[in-house]
Protein backbone atom coordinates (compact mmCIF):
# COMPACT_ATOMS: atom_id res chain seq x y z
CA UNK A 1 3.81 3.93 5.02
CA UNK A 2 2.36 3.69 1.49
CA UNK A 3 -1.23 2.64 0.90
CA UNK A 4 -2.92 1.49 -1.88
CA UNK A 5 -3.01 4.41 -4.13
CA UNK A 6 0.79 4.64 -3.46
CA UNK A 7 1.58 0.97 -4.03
CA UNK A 8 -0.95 0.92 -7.24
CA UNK A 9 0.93 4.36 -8.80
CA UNK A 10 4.03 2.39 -8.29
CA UNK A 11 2.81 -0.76 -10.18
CA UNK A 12 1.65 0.35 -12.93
CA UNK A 13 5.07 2.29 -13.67
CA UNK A 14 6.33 -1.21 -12.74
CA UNK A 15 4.51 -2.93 -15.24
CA UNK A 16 5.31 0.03 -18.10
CA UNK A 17 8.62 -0.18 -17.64
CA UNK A 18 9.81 -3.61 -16.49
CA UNK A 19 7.04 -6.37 -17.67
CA UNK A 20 8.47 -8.65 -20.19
CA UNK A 21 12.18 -8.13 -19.54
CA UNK A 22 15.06 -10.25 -18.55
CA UNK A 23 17.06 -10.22 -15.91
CA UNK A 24 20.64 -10.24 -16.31
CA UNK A 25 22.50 -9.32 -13.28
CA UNK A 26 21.39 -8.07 -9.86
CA UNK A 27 23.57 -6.70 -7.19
CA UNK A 28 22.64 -6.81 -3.65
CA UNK A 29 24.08 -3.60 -1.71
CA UNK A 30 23.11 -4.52 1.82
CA UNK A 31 21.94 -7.50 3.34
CA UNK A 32 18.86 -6.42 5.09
CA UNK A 33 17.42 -5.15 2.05
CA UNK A 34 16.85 -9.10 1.18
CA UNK A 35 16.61 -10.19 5.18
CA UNK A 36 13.16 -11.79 4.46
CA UNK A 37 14.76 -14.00 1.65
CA UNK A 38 15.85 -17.02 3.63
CA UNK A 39 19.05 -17.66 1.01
CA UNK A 40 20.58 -14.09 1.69
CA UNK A 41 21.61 -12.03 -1.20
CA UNK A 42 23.67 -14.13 -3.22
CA UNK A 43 20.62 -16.81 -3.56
CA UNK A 44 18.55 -14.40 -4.34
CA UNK A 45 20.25 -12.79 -7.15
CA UNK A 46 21.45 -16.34 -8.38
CA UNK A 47 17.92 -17.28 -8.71
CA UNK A 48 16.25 -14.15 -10.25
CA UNK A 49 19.23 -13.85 -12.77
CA UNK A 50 17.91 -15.24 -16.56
CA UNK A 51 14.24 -14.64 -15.50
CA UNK A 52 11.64 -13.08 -17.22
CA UNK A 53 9.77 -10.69 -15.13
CA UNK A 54 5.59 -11.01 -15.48
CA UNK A 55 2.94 -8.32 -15.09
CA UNK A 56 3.40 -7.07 -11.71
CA UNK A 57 0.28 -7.65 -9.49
CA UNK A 58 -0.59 -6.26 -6.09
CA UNK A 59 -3.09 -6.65 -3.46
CA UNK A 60 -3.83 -4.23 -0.82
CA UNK A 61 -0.50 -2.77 -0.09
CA UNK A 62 1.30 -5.36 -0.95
CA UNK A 63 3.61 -5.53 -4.64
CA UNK A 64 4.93 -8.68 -6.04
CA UNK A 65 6.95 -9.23 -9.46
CA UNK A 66 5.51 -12.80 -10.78
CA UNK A 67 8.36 -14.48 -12.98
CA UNK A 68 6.85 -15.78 -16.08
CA UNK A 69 6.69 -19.60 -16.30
CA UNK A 70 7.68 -19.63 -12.63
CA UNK A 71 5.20 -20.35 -9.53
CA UNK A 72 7.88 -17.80 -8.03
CA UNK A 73 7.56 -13.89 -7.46
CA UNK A 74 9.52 -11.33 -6.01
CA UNK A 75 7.60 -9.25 -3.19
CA UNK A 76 8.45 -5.68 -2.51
CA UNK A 77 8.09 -4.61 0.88
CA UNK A 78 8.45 -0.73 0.50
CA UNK A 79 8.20 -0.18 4.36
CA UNK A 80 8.58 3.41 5.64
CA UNK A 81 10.91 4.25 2.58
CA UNK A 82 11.33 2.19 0.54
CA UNK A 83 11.61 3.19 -3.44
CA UNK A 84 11.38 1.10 -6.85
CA UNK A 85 12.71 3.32 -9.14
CA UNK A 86 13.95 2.93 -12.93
CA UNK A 87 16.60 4.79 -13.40
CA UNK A 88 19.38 5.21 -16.80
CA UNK A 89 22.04 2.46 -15.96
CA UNK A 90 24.29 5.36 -16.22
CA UNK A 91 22.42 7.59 -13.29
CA UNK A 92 24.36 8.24 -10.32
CA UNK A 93 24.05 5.58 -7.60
CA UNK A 94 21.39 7.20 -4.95
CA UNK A 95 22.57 7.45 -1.38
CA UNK A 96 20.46 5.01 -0.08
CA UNK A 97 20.84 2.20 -2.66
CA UNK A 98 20.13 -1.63 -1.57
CA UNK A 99 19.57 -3.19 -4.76
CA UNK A 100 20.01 -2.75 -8.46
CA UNK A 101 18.47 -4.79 -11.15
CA UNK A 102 19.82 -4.93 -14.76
CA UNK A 103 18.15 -6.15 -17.57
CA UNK A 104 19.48 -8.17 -20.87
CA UNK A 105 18.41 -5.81 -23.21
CA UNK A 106 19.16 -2.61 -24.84
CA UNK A 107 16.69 -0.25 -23.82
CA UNK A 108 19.18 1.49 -21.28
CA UNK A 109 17.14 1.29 -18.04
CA UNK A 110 17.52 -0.76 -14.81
CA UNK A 111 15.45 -1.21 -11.78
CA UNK A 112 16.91 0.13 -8.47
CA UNK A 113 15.39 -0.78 -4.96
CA UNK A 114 16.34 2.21 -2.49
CA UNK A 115 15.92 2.28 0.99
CA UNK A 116 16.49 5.20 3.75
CA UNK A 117 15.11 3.45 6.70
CA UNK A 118 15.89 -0.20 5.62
CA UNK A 119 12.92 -1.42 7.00
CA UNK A 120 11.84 -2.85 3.11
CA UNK A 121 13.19 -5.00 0.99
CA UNK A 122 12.76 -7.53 -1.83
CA UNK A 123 12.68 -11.77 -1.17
CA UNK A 124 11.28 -14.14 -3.55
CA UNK A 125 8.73 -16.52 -2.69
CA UNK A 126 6.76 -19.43 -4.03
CA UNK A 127 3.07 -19.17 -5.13
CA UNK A 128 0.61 -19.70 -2.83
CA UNK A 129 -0.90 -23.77 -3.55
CA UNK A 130 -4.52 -22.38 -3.40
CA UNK A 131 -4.77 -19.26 -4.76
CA UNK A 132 -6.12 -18.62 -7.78
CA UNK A 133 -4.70 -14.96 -8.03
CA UNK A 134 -1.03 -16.10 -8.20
CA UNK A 135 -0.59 -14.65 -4.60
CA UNK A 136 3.02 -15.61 -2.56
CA UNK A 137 2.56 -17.62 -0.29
CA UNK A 138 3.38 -15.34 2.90
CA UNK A 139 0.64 -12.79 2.05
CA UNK A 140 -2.30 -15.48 1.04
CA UNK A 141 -4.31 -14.48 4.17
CA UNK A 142 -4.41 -10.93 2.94
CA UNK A 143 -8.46 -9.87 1.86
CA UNK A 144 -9.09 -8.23 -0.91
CA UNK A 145 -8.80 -4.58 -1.38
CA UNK A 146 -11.98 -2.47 -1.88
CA UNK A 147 -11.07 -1.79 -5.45
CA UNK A 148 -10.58 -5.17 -6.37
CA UNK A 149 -13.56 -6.21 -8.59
CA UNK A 150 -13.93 -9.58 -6.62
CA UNK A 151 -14.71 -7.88 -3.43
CA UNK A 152 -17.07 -9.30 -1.48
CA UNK A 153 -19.11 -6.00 -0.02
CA UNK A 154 -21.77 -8.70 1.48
CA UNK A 155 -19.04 -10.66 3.04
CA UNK A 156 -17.53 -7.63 4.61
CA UNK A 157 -20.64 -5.86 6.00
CA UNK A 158 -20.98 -9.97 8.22
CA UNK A 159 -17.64 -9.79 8.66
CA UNK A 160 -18.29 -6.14 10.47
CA UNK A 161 -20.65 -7.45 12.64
CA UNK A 162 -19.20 -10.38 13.79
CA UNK A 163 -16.11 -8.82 14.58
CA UNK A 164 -17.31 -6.34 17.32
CA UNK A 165 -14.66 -4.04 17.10
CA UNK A 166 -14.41 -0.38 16.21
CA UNK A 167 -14.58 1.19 12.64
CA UNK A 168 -11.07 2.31 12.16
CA UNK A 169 -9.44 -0.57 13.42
CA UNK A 170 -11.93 -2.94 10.95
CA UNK A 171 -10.29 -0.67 8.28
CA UNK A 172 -7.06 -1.40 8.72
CA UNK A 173 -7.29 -5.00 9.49
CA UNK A 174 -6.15 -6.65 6.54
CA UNK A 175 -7.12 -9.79 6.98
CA UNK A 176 -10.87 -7.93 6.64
CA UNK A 177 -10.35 -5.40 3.71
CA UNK A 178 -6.78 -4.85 2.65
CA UNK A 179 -4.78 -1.42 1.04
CA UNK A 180 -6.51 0.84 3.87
CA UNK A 181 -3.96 2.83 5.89
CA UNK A 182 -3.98 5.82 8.68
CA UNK A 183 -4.77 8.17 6.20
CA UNK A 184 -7.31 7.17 3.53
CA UNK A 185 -9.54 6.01 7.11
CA UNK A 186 -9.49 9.43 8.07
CA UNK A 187 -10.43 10.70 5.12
CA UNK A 188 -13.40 8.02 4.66
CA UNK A 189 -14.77 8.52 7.93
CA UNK A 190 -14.23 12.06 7.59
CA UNK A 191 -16.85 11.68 4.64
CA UNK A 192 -19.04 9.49 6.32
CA UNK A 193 -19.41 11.29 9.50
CA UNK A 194 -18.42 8.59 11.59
CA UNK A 195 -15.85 8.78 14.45
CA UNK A 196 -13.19 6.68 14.45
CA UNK A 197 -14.05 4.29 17.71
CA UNK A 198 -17.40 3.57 16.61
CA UNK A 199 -18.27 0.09 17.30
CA UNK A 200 -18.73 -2.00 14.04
CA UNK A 201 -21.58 -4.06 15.36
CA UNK A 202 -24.01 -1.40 14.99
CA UNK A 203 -22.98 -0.34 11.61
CA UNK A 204 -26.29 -0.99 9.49
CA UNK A 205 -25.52 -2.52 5.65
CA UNK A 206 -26.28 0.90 4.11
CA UNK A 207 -23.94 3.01 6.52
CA UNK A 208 -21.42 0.18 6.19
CA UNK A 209 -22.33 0.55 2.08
CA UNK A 210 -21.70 4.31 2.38
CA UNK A 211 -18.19 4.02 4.30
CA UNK A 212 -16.79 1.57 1.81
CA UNK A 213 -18.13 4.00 -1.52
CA UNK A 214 -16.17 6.99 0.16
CA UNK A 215 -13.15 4.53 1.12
CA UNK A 216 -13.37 3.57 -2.76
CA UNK A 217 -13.99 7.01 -3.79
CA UNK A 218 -11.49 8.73 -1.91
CA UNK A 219 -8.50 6.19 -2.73
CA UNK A 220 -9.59 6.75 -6.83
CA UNK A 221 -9.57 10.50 -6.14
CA UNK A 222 -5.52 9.99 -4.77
CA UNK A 223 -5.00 7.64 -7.80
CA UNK A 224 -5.69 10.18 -10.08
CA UNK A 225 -2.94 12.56 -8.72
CA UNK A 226 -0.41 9.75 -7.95
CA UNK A 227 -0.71 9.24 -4.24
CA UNK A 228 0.30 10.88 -1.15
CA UNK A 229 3.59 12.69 -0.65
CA UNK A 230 4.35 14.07 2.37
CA UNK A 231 8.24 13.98 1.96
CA UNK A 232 10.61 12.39 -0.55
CA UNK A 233 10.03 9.19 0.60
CA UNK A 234 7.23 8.10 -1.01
CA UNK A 235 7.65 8.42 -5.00
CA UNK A 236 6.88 6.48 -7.95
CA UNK A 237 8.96 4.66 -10.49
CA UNK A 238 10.18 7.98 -12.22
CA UNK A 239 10.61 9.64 -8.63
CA UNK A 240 7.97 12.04 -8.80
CA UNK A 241 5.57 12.72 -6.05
CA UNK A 242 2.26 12.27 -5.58
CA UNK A 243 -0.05 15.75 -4.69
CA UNK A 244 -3.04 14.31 -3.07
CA UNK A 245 -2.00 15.78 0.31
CA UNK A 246 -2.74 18.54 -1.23
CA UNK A 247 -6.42 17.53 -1.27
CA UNK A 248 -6.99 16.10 2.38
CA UNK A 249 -9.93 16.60 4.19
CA UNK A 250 -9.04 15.17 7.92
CA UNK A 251 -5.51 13.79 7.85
CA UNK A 252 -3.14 16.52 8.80
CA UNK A 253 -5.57 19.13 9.73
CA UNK A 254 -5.32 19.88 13.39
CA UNK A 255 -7.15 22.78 14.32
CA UNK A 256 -8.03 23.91 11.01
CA UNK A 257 -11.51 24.29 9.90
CA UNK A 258 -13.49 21.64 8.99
CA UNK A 259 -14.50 22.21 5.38
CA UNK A 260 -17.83 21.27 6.14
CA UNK A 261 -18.92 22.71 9.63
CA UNK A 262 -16.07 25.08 10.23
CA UNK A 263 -15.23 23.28 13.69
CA UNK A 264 -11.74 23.58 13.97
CA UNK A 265 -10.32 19.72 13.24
CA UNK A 266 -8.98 17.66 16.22
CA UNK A 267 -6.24 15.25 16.69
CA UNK A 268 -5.89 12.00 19.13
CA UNK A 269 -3.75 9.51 20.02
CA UNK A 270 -4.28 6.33 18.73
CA UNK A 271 -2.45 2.65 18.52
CA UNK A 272 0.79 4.61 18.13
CA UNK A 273 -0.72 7.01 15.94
CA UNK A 274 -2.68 9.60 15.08
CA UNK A 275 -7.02 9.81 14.62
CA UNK A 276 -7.63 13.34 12.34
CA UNK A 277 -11.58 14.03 12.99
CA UNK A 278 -13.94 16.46 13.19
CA UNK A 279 -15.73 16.86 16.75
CA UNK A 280 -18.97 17.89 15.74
CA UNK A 281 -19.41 16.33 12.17
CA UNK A 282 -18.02 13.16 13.74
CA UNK A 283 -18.85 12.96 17.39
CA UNK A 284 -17.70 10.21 19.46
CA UNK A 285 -19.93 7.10 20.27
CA UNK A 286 -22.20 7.36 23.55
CA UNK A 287 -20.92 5.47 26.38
CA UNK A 288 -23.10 2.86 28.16
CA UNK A 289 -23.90 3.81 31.62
């Protein structure tokens, strides 16, 4: 599933290519692409047809389209597979095509949603009463993402500790720190030599400090290459991949070497995934006799 550096590549060719435009006509293709829109899809395109689309925003992994004037926005759920791409409107229809947005303009382009898995989709949704980031309303109790210049670092560091839970699952709980997936918490704890079930309420401020710099560092580093592409699933706006699994460090690597000790990399089970860590760089927390 995308994570932040995904979602973020795919935003900004978002707001290149479809802020400020009108939308004309929109054609749902199946219904469970718009199965979190309570209307179905003929509400749904009645009501986004003659608005203007806003700067799109996101936080953590989650995308939303604000409509301009509107306390309304359209949230993209990109699941597994799903794809925003702008396309020519005279590009073949892809296989897997839920939605297609046109525009009332002439600069050629429309915005498909497309969908292997159909586990995504689009639904609009009003603006959450109390937030002053324009967030819908069904994603208000997301935190903030660790690139997000509001961040709290102080706030997360107590939050840590009061939690008592492990390190990777503090990661990916986005109600703590949002945009963190499987992979980019391999690859920070990789960097911070800390295994993965290492119990947060012993982290000190500077080691939790020092995770959250490489968690920052390490999701700027996939920016800069577009994201992570494993297969065609996961593109941005234009369809190109991303090459920063190209660059991993942990995720992926069973029994390779570590490319800091040499150790050859390990794999476990874990919450119906997969932990990528190093056994001696990383080794496991002492159990209490």
């Amino acid at each position: 599933m995308p994570e932040l550096p995904e979602v973020e590549v795919v935003r900004r060719g978002l707001e290149r290519w479809v802020a400020g435009r009108t939308v004309e006509a929109v054609e749902v293709l199946h219904p469970r692409a718009v199965r979190r829109h309570p209307g179905g899809g003929a509400d749904f395109a009645a009501r986004l047809r003659g608005e203007t689309i806003g700067v799109p925003r996101r936080r953590g992994k989650y995308l939303w389209l604000p409509l301009e004037g509107r306390d309304l926005s359209v949230l993209g759920h990109l699941g597994m597979s799903g794809q925003l791409l702008v396309q020519p409107e005279g590009a073949p229809d892809e296989k897997h095509l839920r939605i297609r947005v046109r525009f009332g303009d002439d600069t050629g382009t429309e915005l498909r949603f497309v969908d292997q898995r159909t586990f995504g989709g689009l639904s609009l949704h009003e603006v959450a009463a109390d937030s002053a980031d324009g967030l819908p309303d069904v994603i208000a109790h997301i935190a903030r993402d660790p690139l997000d210049p509001l961040f709290d670092e102080a706030a997360y560091h107590l939050a840590l500790r009061a939690k008592r839970t492990t390190v990777k699952r503090a990661l990916l709980d986005q109600s703590l720190i949002s945009g963190v997936g499987n992979i980019y918490a391999d690859e920070a704890l990789w960097r911070s030599k800390l295994h993965y079930e290492r119990p947060t309420g012993n982290l000190t401020r500077p080691r939790s400090a020092e995770l959250l710099g490489h968690v920052r560092d390490v999701m700027n580093a996939a920016l800069a290459v577009g994201g992570t592409s494993f297969d065609s699933l996961y593109v941005n706006v234009n369809g190109e991949s991303g090459y920063f699994d190209r660059s991993l460090d942990a995720y992926g690597r069973e029994d390779e070497p570590c490319r800091r000790c040499g150790t050859p990399m390990r794999r476990r089970p874990w919450m119906n995934r997969s932990s990528y860590f190093c056994p001696r760089c990383q080794r496991p927390p002492r159990v209490a006799s």
